[in-house]
C-alpha atoms as a PDB file:
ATOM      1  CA  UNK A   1      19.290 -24.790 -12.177  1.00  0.00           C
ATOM      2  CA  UNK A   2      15.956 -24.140 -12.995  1.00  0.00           C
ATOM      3  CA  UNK A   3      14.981 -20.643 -14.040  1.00  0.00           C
ATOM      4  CA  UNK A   4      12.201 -18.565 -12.464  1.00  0.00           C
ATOM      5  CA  UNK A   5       9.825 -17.003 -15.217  1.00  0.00           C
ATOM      6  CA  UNK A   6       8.479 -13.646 -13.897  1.00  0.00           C
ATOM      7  CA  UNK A   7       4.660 -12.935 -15.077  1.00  0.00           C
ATOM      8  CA  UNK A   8       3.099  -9.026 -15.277  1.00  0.00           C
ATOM      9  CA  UNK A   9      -0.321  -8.760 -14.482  1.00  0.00           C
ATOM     10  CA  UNK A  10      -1.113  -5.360 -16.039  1.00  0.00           C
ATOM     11  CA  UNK A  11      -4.447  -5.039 -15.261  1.00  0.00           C
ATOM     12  CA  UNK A  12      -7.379  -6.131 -12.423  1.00  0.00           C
ATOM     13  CA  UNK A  13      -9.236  -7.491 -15.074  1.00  0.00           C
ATOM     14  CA  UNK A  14      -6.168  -9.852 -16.507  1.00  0.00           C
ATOM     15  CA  UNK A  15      -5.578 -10.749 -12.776  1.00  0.00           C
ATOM     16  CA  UNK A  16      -9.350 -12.066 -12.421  1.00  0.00           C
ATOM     17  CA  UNK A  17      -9.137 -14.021 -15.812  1.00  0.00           C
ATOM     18  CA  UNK A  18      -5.641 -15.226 -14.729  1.00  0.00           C
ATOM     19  CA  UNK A  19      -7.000 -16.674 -11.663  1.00  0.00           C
ATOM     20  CA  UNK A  20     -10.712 -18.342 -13.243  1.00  0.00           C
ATOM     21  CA  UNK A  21     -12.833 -15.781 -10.746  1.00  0.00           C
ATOM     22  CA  UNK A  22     -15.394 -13.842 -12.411  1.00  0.00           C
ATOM     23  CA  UNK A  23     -14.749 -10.901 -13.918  1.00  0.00           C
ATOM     24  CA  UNK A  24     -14.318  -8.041 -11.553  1.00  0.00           C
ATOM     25  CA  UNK A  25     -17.723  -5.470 -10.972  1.00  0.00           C
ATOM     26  CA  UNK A  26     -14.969  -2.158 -10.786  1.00  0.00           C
ATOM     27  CA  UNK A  27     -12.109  -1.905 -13.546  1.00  0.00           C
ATOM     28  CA  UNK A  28     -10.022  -0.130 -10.893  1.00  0.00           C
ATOM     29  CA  UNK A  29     -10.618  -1.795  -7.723  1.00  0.00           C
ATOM     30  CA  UNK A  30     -11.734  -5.128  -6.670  1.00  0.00           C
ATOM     31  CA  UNK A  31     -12.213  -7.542  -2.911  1.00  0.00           C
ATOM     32  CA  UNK A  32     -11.435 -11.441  -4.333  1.00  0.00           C
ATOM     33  CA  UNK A  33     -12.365 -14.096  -2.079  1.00  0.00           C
ATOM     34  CA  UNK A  34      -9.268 -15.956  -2.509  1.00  0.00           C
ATOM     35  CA  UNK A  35     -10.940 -19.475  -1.699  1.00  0.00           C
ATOM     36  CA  UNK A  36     -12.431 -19.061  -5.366  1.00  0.00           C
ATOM     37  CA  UNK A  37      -8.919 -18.649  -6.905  1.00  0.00           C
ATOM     38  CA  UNK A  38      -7.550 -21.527  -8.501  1.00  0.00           C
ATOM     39  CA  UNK A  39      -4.264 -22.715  -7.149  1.00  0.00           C
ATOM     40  CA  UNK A  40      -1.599 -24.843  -9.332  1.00  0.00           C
ATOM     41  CA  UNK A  41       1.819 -26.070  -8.696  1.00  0.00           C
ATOM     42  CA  UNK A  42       2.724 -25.538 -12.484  1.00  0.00           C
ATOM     43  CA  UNK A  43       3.132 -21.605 -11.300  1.00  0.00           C
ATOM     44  CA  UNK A  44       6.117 -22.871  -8.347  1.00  0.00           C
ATOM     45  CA  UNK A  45       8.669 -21.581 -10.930  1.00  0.00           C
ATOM     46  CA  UNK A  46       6.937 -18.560 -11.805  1.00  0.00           C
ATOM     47  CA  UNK A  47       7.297 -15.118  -9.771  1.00  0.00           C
ATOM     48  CA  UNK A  48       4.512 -12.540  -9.939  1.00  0.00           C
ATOM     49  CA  UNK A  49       4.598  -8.492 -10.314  1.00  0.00           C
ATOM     50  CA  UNK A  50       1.353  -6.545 -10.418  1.00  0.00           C
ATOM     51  CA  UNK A  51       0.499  -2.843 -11.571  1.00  0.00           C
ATOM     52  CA  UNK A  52      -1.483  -2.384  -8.891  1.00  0.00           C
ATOM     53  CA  UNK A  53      -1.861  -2.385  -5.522  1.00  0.00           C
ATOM     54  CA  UNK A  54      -2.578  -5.556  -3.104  1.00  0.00           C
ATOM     55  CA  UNK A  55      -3.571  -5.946   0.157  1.00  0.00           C
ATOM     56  CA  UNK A  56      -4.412  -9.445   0.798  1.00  0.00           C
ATOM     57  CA  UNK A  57      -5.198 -11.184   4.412  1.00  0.00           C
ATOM     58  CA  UNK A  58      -4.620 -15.009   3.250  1.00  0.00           C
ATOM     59  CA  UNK A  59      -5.021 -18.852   4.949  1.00  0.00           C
ATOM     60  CA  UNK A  60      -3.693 -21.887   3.851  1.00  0.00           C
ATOM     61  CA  UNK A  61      -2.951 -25.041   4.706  1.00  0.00           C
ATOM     62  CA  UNK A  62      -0.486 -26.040   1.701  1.00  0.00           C
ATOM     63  CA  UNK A  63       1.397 -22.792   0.197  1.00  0.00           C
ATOM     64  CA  UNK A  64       4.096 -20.143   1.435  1.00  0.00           C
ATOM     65  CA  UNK A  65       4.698 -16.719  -0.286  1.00  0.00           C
ATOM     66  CA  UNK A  66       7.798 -15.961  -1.222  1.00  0.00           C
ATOM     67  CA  UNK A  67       7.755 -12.143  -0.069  1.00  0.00           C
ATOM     68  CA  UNK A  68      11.043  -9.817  -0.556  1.00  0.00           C
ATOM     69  CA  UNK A  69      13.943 -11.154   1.539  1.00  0.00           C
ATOM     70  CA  UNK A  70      11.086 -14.132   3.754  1.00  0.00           C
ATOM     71  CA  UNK A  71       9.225 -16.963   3.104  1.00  0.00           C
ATOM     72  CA  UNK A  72       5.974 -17.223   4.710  1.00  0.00           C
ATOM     73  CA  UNK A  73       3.646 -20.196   5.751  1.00  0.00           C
ATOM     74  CA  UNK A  74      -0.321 -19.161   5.600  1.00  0.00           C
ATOM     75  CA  UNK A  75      -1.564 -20.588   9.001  1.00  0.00           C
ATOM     76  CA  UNK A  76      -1.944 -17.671  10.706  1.00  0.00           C
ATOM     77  CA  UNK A  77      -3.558 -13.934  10.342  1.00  0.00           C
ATOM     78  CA  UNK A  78      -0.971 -12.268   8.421  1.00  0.00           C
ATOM     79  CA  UNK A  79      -1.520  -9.217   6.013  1.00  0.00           C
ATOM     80  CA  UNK A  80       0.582  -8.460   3.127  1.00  0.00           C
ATOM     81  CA  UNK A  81       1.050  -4.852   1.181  1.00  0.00           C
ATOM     82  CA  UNK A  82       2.198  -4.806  -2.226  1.00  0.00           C
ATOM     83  CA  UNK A  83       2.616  -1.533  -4.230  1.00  0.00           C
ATOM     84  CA  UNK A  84       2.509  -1.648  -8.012  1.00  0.00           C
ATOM     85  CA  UNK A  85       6.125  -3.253  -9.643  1.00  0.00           C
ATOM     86  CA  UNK A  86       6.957  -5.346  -6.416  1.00  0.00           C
ATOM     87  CA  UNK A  87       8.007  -9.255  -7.225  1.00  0.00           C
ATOM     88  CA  UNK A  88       6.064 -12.229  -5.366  1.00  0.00           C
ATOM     89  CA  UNK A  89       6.223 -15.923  -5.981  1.00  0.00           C
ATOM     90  CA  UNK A  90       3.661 -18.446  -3.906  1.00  0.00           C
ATOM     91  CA  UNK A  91       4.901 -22.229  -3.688  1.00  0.00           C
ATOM     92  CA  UNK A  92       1.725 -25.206  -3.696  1.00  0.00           C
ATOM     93  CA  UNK A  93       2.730 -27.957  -1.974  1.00  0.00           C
ATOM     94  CA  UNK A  94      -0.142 -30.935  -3.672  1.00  0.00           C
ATOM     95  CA  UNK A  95       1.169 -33.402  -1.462  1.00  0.00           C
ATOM     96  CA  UNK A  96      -0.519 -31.565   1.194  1.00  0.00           C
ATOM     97  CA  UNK A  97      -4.769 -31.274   1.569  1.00  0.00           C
ATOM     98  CA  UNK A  98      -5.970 -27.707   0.869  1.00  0.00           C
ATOM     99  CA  UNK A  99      -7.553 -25.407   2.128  1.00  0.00           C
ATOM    100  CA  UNK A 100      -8.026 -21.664   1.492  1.00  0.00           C
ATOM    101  CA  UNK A 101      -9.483 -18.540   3.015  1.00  0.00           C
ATOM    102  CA  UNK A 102      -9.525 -14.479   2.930  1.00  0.00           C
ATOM    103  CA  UNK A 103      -9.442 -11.956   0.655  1.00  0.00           C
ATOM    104  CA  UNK A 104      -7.206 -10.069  -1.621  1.00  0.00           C
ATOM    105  CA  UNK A 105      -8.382  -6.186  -1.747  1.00  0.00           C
ATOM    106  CA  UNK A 106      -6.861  -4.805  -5.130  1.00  0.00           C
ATOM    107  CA  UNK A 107      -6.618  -1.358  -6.135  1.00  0.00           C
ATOM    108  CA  UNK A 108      -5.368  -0.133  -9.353  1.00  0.00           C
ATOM    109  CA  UNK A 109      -3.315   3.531  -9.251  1.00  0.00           C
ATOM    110  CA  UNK A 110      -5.872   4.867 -11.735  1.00  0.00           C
ATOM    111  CA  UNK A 111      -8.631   4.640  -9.045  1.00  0.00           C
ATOM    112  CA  UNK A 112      -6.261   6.778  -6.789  1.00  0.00           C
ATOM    113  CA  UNK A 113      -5.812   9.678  -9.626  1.00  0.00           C
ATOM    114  CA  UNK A 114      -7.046  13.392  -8.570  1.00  0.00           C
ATOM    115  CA  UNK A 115      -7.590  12.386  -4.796  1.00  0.00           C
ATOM    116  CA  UNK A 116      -5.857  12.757  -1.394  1.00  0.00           C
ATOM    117  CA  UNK A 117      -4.541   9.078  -1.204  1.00  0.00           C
ATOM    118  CA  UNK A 118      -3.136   9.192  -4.308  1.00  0.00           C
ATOM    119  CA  UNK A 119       0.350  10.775  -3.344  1.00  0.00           C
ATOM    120  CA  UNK A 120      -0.142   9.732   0.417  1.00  0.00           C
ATOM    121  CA  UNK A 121      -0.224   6.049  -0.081  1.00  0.00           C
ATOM    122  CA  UNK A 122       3.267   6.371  -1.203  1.00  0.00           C
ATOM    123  CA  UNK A 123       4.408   7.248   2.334  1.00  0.00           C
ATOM    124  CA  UNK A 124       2.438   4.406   4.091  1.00  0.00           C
ATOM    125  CA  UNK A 125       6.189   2.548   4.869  1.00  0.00           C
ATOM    126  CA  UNK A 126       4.599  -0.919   5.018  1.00  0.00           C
ATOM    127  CA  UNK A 127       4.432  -0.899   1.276  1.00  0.00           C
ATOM    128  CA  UNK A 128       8.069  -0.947   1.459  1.00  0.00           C
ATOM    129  CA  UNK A 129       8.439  -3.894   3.891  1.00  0.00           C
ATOM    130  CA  UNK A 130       8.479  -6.100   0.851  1.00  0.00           C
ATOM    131  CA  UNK A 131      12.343  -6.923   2.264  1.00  0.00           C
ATOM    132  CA  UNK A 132      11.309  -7.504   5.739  1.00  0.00           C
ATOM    133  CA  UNK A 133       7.899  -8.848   7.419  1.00  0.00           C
ATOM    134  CA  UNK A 134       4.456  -8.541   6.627  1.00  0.00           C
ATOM    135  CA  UNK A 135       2.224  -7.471   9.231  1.00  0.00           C
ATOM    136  CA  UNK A 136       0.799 -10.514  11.983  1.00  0.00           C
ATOM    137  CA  UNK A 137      -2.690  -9.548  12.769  1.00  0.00           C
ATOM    138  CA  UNK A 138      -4.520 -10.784  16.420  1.00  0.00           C
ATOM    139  CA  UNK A 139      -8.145 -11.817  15.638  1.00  0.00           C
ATOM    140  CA  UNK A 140      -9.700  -8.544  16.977  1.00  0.00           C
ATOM    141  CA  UNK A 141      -7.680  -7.095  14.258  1.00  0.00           C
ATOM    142  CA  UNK A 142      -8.005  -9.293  11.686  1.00  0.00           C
ATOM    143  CA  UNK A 143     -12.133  -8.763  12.386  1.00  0.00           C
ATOM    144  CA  UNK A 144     -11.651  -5.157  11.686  1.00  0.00           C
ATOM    145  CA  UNK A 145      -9.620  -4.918   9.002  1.00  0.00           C
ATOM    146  CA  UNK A 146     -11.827  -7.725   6.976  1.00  0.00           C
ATOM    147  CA  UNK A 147     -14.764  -5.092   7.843  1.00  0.00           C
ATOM    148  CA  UNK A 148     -13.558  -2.710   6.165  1.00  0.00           C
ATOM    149  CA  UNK A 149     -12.677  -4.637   3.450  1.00  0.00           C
ATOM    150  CA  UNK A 150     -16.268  -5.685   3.472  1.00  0.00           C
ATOM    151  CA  UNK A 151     -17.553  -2.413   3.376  1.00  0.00           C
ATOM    152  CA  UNK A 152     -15.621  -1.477   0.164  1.00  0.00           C
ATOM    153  CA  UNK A 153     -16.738  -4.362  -1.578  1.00  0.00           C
ATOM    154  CA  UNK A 154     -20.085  -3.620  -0.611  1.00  0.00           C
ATOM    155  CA  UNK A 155     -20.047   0.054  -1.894  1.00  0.00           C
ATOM    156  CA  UNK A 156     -18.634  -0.474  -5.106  1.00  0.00           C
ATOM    157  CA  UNK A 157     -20.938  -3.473  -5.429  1.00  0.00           C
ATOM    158  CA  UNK A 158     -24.417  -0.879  -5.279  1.00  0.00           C
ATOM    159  CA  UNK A 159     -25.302   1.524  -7.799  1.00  0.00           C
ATOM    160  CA  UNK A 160     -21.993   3.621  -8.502  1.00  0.00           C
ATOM    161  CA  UNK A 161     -22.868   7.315  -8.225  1.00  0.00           C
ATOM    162  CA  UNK A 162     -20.344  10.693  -7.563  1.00  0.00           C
ATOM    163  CA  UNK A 163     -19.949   9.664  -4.059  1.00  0.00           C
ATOM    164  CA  UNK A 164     -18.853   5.830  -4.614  1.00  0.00           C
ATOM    165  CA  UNK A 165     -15.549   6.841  -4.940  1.00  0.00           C
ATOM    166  CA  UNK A 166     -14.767   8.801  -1.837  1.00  0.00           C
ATOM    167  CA  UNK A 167     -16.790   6.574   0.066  1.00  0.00           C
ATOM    168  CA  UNK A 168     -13.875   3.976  -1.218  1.00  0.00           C
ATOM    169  CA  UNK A 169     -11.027   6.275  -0.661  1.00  0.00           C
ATOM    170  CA  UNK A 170     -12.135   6.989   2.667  1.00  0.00           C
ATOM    171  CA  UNK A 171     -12.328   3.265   3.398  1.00  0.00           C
ATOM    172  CA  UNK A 172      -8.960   2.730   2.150  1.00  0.00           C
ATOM    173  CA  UNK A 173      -7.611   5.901   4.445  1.00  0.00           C
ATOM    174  CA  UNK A 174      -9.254   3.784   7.571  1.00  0.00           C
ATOM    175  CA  UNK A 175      -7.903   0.669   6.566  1.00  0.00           C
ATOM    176  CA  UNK A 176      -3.698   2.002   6.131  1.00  0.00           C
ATOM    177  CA  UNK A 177      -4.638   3.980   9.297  1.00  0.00           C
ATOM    178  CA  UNK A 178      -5.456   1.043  11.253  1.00  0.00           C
ATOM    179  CA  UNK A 179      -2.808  -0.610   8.777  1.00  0.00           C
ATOM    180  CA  UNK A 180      -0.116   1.784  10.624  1.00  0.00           C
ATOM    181  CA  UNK A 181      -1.022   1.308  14.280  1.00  0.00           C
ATOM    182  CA  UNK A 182      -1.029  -2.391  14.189  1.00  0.00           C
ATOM    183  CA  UNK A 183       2.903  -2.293  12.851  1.00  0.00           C
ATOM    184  CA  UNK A 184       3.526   0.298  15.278  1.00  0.00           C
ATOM    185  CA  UNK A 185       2.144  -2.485  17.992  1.00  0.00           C
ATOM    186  CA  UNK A 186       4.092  -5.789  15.942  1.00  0.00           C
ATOM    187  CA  UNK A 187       7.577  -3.515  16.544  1.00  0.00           C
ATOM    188  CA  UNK A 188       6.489  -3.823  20.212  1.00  0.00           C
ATOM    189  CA  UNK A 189       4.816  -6.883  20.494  1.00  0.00           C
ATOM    190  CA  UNK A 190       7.084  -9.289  18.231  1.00  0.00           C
ATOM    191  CA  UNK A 191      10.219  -8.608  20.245  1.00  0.00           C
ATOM    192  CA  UNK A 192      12.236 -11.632  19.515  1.00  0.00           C
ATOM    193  CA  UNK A 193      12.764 -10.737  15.392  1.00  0.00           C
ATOM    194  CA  UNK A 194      12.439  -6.887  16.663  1.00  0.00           C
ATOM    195  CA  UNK A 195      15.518  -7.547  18.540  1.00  0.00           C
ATOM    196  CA  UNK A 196      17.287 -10.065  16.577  1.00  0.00           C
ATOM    197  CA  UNK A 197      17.365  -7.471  13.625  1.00  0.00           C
ATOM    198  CA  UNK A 198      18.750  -4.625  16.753  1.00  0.00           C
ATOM    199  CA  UNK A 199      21.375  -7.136  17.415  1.00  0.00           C
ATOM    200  CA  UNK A 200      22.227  -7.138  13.861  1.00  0.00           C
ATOM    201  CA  UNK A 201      22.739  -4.127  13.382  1.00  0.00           C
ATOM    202  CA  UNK A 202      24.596  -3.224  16.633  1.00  0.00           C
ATOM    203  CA  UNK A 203      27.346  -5.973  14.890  1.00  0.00           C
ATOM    204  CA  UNK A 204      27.208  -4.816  11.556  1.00  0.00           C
ATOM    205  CA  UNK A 205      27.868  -1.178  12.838  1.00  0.00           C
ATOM    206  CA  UNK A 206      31.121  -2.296  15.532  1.00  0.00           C
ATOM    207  CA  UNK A 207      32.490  -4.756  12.520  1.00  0.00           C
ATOM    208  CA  UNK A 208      31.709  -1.803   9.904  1.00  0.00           C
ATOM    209  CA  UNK A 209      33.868   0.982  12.382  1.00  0.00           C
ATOM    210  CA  UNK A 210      36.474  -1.923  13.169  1.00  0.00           C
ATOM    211  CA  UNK A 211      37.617  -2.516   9.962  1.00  0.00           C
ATOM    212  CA  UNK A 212      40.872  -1.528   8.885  1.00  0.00           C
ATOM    213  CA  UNK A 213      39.655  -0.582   5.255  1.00  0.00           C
ATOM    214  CA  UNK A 214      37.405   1.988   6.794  1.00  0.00           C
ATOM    215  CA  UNK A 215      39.392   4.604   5.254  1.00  0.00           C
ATOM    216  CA  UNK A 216      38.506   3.538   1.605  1.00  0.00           C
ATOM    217  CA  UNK A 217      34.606   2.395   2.537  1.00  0.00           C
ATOM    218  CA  UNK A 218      34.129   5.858   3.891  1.00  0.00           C
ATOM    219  CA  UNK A 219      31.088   6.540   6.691  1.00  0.00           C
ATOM    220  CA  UNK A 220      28.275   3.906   5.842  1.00  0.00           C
ATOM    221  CA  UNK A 221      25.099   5.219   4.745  1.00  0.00           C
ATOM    222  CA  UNK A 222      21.450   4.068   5.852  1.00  0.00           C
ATOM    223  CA  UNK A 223      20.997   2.593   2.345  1.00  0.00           C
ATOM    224  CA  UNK A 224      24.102   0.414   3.095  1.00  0.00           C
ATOM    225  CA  UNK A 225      22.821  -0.670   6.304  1.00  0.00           C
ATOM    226  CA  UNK A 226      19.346  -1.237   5.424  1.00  0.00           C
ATOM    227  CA  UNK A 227      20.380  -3.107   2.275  1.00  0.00           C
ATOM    228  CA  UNK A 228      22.988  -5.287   4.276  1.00  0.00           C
ATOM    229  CA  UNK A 229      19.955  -6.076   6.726  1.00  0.00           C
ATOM    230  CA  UNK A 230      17.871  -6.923   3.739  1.00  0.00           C
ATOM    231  CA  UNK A 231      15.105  -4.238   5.058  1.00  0.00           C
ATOM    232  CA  UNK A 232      13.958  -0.957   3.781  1.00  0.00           C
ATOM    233  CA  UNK A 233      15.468   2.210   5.286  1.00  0.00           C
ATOM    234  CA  UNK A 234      11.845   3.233   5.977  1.00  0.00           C
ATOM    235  CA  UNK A 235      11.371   0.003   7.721  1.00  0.00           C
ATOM    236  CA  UNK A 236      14.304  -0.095   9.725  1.00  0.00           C
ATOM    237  CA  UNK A 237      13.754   3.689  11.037  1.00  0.00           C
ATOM    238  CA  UNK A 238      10.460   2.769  11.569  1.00  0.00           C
ATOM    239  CA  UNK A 239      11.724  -0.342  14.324  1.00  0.00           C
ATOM    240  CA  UNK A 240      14.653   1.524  15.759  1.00  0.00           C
ATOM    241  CA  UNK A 241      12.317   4.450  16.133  1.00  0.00           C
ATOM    242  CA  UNK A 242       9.759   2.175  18.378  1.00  0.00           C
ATOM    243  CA  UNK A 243      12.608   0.473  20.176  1.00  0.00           C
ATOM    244  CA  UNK A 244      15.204   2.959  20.803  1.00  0.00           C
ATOM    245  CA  UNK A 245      13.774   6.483  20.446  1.00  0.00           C
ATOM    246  CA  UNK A 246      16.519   6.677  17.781  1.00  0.00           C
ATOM    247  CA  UNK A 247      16.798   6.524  13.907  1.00  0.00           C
ATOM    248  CA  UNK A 248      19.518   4.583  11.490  1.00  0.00           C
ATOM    249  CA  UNK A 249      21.133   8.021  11.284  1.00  0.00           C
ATOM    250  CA  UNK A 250      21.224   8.487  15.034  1.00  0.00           C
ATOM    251  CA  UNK A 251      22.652   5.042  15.560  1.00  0.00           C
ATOM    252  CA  UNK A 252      25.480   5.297  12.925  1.00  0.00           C
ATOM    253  CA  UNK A 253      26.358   8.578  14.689  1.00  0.00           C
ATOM    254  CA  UNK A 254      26.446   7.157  18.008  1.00  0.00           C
ATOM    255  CA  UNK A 255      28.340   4.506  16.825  1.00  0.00           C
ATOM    256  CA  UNK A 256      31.146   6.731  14.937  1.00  0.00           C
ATOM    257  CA  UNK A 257      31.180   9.115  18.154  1.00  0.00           C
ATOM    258  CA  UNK A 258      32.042   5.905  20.173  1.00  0.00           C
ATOM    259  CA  UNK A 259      35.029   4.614  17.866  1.00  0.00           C
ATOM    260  CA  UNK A 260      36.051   8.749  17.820  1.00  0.00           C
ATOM    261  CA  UNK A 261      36.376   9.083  21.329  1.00  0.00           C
ATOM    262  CA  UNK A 262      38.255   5.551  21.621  1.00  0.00           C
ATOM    263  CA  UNK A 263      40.791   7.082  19.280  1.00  0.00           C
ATOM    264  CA  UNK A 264      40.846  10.420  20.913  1.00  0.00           C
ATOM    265  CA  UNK A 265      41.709   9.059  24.438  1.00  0.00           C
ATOM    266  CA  UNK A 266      43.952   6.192  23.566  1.00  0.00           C
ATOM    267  CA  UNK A 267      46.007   7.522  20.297  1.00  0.00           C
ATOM    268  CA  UNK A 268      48.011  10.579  19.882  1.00  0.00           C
ATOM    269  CA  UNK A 269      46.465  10.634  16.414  1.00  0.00           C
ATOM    270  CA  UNK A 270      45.482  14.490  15.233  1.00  0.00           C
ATOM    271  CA  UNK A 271      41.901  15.772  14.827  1.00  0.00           C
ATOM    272  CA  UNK A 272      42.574  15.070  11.604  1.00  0.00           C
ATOM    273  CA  UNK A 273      44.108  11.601  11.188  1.00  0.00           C
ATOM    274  CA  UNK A 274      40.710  10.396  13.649  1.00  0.00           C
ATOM    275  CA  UNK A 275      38.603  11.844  11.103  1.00  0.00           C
ATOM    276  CA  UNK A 276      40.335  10.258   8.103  1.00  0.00           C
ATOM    277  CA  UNK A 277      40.593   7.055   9.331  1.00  0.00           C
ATOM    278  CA  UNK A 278      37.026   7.194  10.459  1.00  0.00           C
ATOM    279  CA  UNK A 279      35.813   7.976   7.458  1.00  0.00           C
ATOM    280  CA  UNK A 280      35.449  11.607   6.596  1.00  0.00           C
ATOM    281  CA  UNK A 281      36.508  13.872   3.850  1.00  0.00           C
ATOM    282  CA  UNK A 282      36.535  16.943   5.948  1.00  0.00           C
ATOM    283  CA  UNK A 283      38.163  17.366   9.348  1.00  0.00           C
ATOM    284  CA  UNK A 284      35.534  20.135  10.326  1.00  0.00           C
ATOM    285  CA  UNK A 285      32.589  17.841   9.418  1.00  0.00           C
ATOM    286  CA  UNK A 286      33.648  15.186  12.192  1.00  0.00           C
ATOM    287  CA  UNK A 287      34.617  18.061  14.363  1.00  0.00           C
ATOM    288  CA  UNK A 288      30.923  19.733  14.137  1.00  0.00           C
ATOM    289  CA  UNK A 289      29.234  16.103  14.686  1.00  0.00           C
ATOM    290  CA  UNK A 290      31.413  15.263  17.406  1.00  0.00           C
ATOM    291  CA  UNK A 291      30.265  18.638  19.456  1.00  0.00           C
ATOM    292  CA  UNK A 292      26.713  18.605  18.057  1.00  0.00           C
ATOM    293  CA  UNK A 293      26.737  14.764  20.124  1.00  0.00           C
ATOM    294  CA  UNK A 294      28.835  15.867  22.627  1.00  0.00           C
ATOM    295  CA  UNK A 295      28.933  19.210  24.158  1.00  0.00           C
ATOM    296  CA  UNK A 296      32.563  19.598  23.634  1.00  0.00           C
ATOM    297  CA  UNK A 297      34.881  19.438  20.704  1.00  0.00           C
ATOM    298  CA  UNK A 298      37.484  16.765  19.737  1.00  0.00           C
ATOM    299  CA  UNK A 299      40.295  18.420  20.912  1.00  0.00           C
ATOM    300  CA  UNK A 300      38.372  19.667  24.451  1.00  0.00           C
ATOM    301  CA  UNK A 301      37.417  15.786  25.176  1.00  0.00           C
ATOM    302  CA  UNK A 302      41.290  14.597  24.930  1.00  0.00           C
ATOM    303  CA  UNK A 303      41.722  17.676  27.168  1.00  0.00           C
ATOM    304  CA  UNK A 304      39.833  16.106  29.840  1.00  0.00           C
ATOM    305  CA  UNK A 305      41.660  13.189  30.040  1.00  0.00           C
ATOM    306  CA  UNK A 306      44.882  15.162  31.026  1.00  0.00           C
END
């Protein structure tokens, strides 16, 4: 088996060289046309990590990204977020003609020191979706996010004076703002993989509680679930939030108060032993969640089956 060689690109400047495009106007932050990039299928074996940040809305008739967990083909409007340290690979198929439009928008953390989006672009969640799904963008959308994109270019492209740089931040803060509503409208919108990943976890969660070993796994943990679903707990929350009203937390609780009361109205197992075997250290920790979900305590809901 082949093995993949994985390539840093430390700096904006190194990623223009790296690519034969002309060497970028800003140090820190830089739009790249990415029909001037030169494409090779010498790099199929080699996987990609940036220091910086990427946002890139790409077209192509003859490569897929290799993106976290997915593989994606380039023929429609779809916009990827990378955050600095995350692991890429693109596959060029020659056999096939090319053809290639958009942009890449890059912006290096240094650019982001001493202002507001410097520790809030950390909690944009798409940056995490790196395990999941980029964003699919209608062509209303696509239009405005490419203006914006435009504009920054533009701006850093003029004279750069003391406002250049929160004219760009503030660009930036439009563009993850709009960034944010569209994924809040894909959760909707793309309802087939939306649900597919529901069903998913509704299985993992009844085979999880089912299991016999449950004792020694102990309760399962939003990490664990996210990780088994190959998505980001952020991402995840995010979807569940849209489609249920609930979070990952909510639905492993729901799910353990189900199995509880299963065992509390068909076993003459103790407070205790339902607890154990369902996972918990501490009787009175299951006893508090069971009445925090339930109005009534363990003991008061076998009651009222008598």
């Amino acid at each position: 088996m082949t093995n993949t060689k994985l390539y840093r690109i430390k700096t904006i400047n190194e990623f223009h060289k790296l690519r034969g495009v002309p060497k970028p106007l800003h140090p820190l932050v830089s739009v790249v046309d990415y029909a001037s990039i030169e494409h090779s299928n010498k790099n199929n074996l080699t996987s990609w990590v940036l220091d910086f940040y990427s946002i890139s809305l790409k077209r192509t008739t003859n490569a897929k990204l290799r993106y976290g967990q997915q593989e994606y083909d380039f023929d429609e409007g779809v916009l990827f977020f990378m955050a600095p340290g995350q692991v890429f690979n693109v596959t060029i198929n020659t056999s096939l003609p090319s053809k290639h439009t958009g942009w890449l928008l890059l912006i290096h953390p240094d650019f982001l020191w001493n202002t507001s989006l410097a520790k809030k672009i950390k909690g944009y969640d798409f940056f995490d979706y790196s395990v999941n799904e980029a964003l699919f963008l209608s062509e209303k959308e696509e239009v405005t996010i490419t203006n914006i994109v435009k504009s920054i270019e533009q701006e850093y492209q003029a004279n750069i004076d003391k406002f250049s740089q929160d004219v760009i931040i503030a660009q930036l803060e439009l563009l993850l703002t709009y960034a944010e509503r569209y994924y809040q409208r894909q959760f909707i919108t793309r309802k087939i993989s939306s649900h597919q990943l529901l069903d998913k976890l509704e299985k993992l969660l009844h085979d999880y509680f089912n299991d016999p070993d449950l004792v020694s796994k102990r309760l399962p943990t939003v990490q664990y679930i996210a990780d088994t679903l190959n998505v980001s707990p952020s991402y995840l929350s995010g979807l569940l939030k849209v489609l249920t009203g609930q979070s990952t937390q909510q639905h492993i609780h729901d799910k353990l108060i189900e199995k509880a009361k299963e065992k509390l109205s068909t076993t003459s197992l103790s407070v205790g032993e339902v607890a154990y075997q369902l996972g918990f250290e501490h009787s009175q920790s299951f006893s508090k969640l069971f009445k925090a979900k339930t109005n009534l305590s363990p003991l008061e809901f076998r009651h009222s089956f008598n």
